[in-house]
PDB file of N, CA and C in Angstrom:
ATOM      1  N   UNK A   1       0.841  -1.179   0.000  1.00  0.00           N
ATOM      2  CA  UNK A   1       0.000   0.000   0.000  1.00  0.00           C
ATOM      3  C   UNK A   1       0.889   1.246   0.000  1.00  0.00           C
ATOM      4  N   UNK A   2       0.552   2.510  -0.991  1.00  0.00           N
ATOM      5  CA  UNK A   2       1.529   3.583  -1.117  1.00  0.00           C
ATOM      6  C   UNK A   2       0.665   4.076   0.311  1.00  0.00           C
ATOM      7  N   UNK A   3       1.540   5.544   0.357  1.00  0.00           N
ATOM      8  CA  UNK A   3       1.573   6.646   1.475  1.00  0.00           C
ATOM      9  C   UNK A   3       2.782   7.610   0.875  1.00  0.00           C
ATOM     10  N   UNK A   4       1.908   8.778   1.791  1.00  0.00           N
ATOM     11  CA  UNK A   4       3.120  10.038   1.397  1.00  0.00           C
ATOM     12  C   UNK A   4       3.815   9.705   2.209  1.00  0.00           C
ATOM     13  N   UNK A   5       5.043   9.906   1.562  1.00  0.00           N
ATOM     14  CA  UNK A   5       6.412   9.920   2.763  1.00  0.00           C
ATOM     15  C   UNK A   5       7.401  11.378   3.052  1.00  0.00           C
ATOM     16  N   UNK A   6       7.265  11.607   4.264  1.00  0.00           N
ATOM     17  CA  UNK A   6       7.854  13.310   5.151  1.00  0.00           C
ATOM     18  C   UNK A   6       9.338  12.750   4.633  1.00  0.00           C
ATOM     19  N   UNK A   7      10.331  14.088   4.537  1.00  0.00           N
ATOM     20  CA  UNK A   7      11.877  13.954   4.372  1.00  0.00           C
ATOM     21  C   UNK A   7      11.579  14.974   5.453  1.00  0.00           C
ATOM     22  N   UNK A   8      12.108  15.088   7.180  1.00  0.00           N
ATOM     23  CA  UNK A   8      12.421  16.346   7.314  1.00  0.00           C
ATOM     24  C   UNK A   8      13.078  17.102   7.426  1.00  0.00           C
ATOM     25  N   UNK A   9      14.196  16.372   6.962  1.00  0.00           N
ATOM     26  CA  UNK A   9      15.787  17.279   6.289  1.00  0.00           C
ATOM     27  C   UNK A   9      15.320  18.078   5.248  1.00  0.00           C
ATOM     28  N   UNK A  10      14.387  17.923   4.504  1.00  0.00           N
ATOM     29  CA  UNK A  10      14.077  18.941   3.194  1.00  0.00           C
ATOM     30  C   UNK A  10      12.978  19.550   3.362  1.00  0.00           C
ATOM     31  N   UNK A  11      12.836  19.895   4.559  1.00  0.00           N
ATOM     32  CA  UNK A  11      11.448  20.638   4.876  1.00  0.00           C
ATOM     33  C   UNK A  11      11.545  22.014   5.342  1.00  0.00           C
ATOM     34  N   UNK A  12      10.973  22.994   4.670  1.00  0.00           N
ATOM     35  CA  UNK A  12      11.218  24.205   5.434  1.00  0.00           C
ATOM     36  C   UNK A  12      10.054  24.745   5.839  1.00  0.00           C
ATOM     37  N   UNK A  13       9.035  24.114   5.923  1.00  0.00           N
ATOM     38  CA  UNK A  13       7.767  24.022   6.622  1.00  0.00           C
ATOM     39  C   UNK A  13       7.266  25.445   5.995  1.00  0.00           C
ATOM     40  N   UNK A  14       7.310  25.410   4.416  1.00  0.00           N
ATOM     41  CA  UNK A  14       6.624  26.516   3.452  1.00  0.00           C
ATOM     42  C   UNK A  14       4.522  26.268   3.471  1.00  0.00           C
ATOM     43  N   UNK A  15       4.139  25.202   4.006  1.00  0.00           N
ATOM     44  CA  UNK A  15       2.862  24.606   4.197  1.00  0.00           C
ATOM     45  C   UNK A  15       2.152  24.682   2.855  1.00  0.00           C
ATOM     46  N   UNK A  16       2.879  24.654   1.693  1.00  0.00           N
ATOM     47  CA  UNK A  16       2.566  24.514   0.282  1.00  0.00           C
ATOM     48  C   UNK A  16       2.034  23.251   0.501  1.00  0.00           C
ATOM     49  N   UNK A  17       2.374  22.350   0.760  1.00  0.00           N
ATOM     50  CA  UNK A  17       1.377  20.506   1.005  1.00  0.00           C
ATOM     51  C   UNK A  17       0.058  20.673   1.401  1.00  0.00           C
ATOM     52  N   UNK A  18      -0.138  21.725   2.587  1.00  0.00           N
ATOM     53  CA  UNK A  18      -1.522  21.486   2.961  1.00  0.00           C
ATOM     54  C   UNK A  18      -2.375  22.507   2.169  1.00  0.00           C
ATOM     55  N   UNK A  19      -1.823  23.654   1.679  1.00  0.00           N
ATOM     56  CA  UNK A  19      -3.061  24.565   0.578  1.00  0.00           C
ATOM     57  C   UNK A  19      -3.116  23.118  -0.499  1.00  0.00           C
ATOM     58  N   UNK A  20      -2.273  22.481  -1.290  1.00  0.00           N
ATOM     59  CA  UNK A  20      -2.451  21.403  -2.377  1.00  0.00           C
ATOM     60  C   UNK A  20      -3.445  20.667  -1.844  1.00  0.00           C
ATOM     61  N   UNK A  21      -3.357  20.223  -0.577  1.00  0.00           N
ATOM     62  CA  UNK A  21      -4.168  19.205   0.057  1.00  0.00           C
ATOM     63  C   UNK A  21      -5.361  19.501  -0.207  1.00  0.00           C
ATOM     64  N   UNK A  22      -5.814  20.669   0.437  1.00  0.00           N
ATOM     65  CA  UNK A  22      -7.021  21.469   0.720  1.00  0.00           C
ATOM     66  C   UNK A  22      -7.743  21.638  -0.517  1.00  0.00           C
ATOM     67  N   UNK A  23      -6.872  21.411  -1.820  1.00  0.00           N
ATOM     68  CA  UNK A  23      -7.124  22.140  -3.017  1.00  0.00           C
ATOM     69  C   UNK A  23      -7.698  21.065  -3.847  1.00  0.00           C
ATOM     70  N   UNK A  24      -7.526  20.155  -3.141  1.00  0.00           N
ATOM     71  CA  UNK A  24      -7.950  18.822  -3.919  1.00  0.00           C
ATOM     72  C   UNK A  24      -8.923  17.882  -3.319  1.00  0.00           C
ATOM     73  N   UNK A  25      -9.285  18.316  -2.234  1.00  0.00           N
ATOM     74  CA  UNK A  25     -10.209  17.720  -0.979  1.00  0.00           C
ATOM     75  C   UNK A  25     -11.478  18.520  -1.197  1.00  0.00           C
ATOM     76  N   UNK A  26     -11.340  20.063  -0.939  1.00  0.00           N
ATOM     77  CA  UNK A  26     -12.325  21.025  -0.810  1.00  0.00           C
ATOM     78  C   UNK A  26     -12.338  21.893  -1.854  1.00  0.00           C
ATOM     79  N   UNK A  27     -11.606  21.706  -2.246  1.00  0.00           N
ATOM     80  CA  UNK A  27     -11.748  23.244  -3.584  1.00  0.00           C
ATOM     81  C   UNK A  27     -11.278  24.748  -2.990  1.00  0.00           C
ATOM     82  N   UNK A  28     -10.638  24.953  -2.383  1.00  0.00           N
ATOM     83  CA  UNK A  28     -10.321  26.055  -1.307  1.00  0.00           C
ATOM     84  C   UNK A  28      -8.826  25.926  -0.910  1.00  0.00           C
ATOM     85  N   UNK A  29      -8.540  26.742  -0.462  1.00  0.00           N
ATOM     86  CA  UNK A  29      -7.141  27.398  -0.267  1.00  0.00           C
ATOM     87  C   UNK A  29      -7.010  27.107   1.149  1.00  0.00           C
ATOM     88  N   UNK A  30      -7.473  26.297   2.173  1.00  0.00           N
ATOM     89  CA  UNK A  30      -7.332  26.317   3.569  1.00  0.00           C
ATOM     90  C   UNK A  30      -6.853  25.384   4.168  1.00  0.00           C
ATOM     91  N   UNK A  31      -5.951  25.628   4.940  1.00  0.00           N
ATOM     92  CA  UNK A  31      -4.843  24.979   5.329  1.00  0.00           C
ATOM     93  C   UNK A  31      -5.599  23.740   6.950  1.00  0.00           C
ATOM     94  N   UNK A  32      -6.566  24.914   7.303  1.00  0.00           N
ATOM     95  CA  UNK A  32      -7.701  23.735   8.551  1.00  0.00           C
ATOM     96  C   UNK A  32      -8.503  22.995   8.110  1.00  0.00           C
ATOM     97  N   UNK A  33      -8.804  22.521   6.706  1.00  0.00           N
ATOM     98  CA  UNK A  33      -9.094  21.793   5.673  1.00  0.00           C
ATOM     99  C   UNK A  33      -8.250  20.568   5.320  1.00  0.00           C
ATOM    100  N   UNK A  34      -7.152  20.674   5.502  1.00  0.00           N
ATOM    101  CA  UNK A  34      -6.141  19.625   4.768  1.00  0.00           C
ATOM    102  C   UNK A  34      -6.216  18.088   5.820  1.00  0.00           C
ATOM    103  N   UNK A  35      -5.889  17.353   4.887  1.00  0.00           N
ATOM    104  CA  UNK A  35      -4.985  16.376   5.700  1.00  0.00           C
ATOM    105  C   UNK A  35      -3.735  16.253   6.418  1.00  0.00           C
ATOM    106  N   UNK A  36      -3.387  16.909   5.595  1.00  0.00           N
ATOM    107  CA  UNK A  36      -1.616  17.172   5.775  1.00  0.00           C
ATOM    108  C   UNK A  36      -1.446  18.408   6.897  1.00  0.00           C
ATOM    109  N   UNK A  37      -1.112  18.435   8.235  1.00  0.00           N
ATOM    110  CA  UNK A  37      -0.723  19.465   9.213  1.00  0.00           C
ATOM    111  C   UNK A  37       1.018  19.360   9.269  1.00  0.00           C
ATOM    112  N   UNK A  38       1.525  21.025   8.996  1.00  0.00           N
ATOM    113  CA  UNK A  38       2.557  20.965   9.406  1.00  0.00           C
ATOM    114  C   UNK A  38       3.531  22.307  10.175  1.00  0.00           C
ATOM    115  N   UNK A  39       3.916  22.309  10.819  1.00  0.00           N
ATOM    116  CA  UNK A  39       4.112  23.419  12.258  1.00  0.00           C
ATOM    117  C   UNK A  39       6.356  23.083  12.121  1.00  0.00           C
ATOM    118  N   UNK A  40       5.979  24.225  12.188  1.00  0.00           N
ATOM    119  CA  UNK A  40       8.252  23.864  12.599  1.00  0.00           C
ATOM    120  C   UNK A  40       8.538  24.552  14.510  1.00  0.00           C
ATOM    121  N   UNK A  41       9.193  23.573  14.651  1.00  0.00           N
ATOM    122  CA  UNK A  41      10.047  23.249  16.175  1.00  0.00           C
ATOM    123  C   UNK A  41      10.534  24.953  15.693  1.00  0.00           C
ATOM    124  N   UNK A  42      10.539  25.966  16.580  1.00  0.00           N
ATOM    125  CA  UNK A  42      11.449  27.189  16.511  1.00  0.00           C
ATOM    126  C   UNK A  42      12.825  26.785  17.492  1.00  0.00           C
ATOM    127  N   UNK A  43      13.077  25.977  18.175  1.00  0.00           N
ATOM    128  CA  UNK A  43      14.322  25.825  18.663  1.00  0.00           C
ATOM    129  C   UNK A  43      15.008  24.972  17.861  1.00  0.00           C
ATOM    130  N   UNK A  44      14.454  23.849  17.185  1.00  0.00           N
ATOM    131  CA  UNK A  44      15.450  23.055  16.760  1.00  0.00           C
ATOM    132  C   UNK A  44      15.074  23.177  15.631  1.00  0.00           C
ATOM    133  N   UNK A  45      14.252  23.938  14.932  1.00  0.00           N
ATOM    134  CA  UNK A  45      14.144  24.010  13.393  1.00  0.00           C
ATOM    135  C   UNK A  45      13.577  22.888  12.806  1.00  0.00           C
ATOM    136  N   UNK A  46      13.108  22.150  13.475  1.00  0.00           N
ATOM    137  CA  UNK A  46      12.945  21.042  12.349  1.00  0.00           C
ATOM    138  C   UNK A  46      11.581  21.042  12.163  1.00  0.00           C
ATOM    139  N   UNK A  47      10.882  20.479  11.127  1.00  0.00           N
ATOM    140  CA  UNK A  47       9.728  20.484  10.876  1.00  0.00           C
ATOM    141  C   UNK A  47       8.248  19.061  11.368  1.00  0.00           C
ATOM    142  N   UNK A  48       7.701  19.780  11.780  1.00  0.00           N
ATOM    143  CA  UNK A  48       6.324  18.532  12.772  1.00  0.00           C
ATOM    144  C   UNK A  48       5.276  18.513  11.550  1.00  0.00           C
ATOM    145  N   UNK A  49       5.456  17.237  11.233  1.00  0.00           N
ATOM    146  CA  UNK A  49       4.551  16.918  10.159  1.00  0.00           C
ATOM    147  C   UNK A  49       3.779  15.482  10.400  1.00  0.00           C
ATOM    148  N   UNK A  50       2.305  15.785   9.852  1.00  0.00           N
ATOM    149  CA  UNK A  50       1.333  14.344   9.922  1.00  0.00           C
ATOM    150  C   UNK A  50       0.604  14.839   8.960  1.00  0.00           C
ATOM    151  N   UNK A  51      -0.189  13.309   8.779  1.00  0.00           N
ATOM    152  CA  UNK A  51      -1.225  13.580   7.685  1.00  0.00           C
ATOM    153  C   UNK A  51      -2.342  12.427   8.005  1.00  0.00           C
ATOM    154  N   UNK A  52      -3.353  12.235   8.082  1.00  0.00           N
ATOM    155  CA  UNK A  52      -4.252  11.596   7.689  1.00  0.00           C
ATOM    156  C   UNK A  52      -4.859  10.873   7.004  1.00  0.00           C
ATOM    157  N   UNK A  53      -3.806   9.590   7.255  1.00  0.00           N
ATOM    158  CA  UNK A  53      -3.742   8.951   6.001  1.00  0.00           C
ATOM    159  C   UNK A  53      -5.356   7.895   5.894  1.00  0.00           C
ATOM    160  N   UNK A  54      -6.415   7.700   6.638  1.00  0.00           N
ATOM    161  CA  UNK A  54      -7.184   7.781   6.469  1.00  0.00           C
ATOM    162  C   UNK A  54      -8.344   8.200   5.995  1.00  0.00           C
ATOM    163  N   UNK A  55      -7.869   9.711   5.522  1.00  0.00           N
ATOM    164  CA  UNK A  55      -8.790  10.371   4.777  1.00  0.00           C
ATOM    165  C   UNK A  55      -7.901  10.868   3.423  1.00  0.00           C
ATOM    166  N   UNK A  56      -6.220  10.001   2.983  1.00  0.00           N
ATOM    167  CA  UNK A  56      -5.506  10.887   2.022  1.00  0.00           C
ATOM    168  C   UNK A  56      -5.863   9.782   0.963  1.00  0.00           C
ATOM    169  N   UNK A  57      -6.636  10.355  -0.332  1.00  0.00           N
ATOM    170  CA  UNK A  57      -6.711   9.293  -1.694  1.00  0.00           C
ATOM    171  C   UNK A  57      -5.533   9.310  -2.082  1.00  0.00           C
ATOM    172  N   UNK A  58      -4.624   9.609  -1.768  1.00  0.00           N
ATOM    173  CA  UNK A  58      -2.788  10.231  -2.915  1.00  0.00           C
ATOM    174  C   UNK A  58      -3.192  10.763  -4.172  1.00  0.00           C
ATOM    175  N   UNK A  59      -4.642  11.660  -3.796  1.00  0.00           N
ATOM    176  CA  UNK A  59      -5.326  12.347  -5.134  1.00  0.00           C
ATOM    177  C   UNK A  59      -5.710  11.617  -6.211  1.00  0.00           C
ATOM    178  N   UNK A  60      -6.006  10.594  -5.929  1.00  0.00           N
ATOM    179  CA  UNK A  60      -6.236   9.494  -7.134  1.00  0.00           C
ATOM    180  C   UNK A  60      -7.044  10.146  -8.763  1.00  0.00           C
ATOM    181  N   UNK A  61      -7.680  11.282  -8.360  1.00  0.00           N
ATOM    182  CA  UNK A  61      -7.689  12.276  -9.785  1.00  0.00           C
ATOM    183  C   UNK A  61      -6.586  12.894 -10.794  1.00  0.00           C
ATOM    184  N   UNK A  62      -5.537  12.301 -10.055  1.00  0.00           N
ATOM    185  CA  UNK A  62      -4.566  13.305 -10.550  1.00  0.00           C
ATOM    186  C   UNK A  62      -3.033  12.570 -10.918  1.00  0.00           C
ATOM    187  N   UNK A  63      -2.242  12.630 -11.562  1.00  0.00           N
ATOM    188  CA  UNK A  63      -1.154  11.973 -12.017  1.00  0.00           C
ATOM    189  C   UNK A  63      -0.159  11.681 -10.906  1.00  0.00           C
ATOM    190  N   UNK A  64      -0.508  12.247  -9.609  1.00  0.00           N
ATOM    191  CA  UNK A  64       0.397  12.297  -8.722  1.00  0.00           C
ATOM    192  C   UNK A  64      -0.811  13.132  -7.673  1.00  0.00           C
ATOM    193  N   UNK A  65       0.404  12.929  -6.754  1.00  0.00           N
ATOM    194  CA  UNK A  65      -0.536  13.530  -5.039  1.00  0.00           C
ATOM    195  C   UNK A  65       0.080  15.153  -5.530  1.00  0.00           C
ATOM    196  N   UNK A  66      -0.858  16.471  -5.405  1.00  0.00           N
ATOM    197  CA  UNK A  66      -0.790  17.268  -5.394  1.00  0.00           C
ATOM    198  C   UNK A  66       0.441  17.865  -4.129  1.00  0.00           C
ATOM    199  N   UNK A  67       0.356  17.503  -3.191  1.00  0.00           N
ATOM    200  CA  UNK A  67       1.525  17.527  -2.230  1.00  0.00           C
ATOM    201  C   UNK A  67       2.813  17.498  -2.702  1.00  0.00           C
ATOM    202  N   UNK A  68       2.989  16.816  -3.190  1.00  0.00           N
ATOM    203  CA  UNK A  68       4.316  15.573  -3.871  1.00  0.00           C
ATOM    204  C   UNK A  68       4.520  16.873  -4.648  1.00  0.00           C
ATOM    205  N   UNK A  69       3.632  17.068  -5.470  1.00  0.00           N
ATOM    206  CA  UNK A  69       4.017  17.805  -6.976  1.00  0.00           C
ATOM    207  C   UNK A  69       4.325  19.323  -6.533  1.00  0.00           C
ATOM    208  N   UNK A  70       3.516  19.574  -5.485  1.00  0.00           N
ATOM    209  CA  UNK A  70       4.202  20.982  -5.861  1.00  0.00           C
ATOM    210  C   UNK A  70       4.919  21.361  -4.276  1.00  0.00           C
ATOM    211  N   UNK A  71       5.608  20.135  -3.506  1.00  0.00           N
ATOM    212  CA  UNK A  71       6.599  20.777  -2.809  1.00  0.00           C
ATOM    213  C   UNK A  71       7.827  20.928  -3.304  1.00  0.00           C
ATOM    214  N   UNK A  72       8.385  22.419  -3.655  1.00  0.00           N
ATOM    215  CA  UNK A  72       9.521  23.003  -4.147  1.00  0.00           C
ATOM    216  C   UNK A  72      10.962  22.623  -3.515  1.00  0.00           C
ATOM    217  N   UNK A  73      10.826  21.940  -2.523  1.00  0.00           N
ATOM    218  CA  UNK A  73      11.973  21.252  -1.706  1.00  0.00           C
ATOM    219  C   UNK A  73      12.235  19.539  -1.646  1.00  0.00           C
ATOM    220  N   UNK A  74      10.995  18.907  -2.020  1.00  0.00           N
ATOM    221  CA  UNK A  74      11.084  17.529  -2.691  1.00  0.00           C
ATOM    222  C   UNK A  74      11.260  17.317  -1.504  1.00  0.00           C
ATOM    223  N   UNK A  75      10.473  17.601   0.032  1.00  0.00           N
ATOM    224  CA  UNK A  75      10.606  16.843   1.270  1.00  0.00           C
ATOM    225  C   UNK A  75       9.378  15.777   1.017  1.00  0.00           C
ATOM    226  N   UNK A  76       8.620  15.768   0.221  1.00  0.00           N
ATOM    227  CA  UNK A  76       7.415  14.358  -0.066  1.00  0.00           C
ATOM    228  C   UNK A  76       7.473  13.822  -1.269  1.00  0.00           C
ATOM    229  N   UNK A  77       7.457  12.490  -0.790  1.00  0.00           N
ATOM    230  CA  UNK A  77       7.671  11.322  -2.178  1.00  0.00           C
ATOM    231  C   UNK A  77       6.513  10.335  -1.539  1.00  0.00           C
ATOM    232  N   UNK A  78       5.662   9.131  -2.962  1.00  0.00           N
ATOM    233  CA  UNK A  78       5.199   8.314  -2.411  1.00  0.00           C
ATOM    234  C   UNK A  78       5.996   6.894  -2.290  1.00  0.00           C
ATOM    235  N   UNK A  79       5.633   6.776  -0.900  1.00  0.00           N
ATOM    236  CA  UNK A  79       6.231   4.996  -0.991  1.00  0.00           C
ATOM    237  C   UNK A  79       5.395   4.425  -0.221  1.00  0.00           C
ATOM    238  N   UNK A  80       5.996   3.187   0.140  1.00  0.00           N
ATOM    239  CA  UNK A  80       5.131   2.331   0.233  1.00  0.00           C
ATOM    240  C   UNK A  80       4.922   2.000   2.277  1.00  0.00           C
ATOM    241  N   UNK A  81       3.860   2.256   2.419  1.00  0.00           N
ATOM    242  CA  UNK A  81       3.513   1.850   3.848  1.00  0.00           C
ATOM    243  C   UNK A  81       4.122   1.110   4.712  1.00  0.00           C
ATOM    244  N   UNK A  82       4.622   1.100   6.139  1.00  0.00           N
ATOM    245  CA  UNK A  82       5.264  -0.178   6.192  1.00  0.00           C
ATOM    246  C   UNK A  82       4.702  -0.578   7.913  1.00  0.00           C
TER     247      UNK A  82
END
């Protein structure tokens, strides 16, 4: 079974994943909409990411998960569940 998969070495927690999310779920630009929540640690920088993979199709409308496609840092790829 696929799933999105977090890098969070390549994350700069731009929250471009969850407007895509939102954009493909609801038709709307809203980030309290998404599946995908993601918040960055201000001390250690790193990025706090989940998603809902219970409610994520991996956009099955679409050639790819909207997430995937338009994070500009390539911190999400799909693989496989484990």
């Amino acid at each position: 079974m696929k799933k999105i998969v977090h890098d969070p070495s390549r994350c700069y927690s731009c929250r471009t994943c969850e407007l895509a999310c939102s954009w493909h779920t609801h038709r709307v630009f809203s980030p309290a909409l998404s599946k995908i929540q993601v918040a960055r640690d201000n001390r250690s920088g790193i990025s706090v990411w989940s998603i809902d993979d219970s409610g994520c199709d991996l956009c099955r409308t679409e050639a790819e998960p909207l997430c995937v496609r338009y994070c500009s840092y390539e911190a999400l790829t799909v693989g496989e569940a484990k």
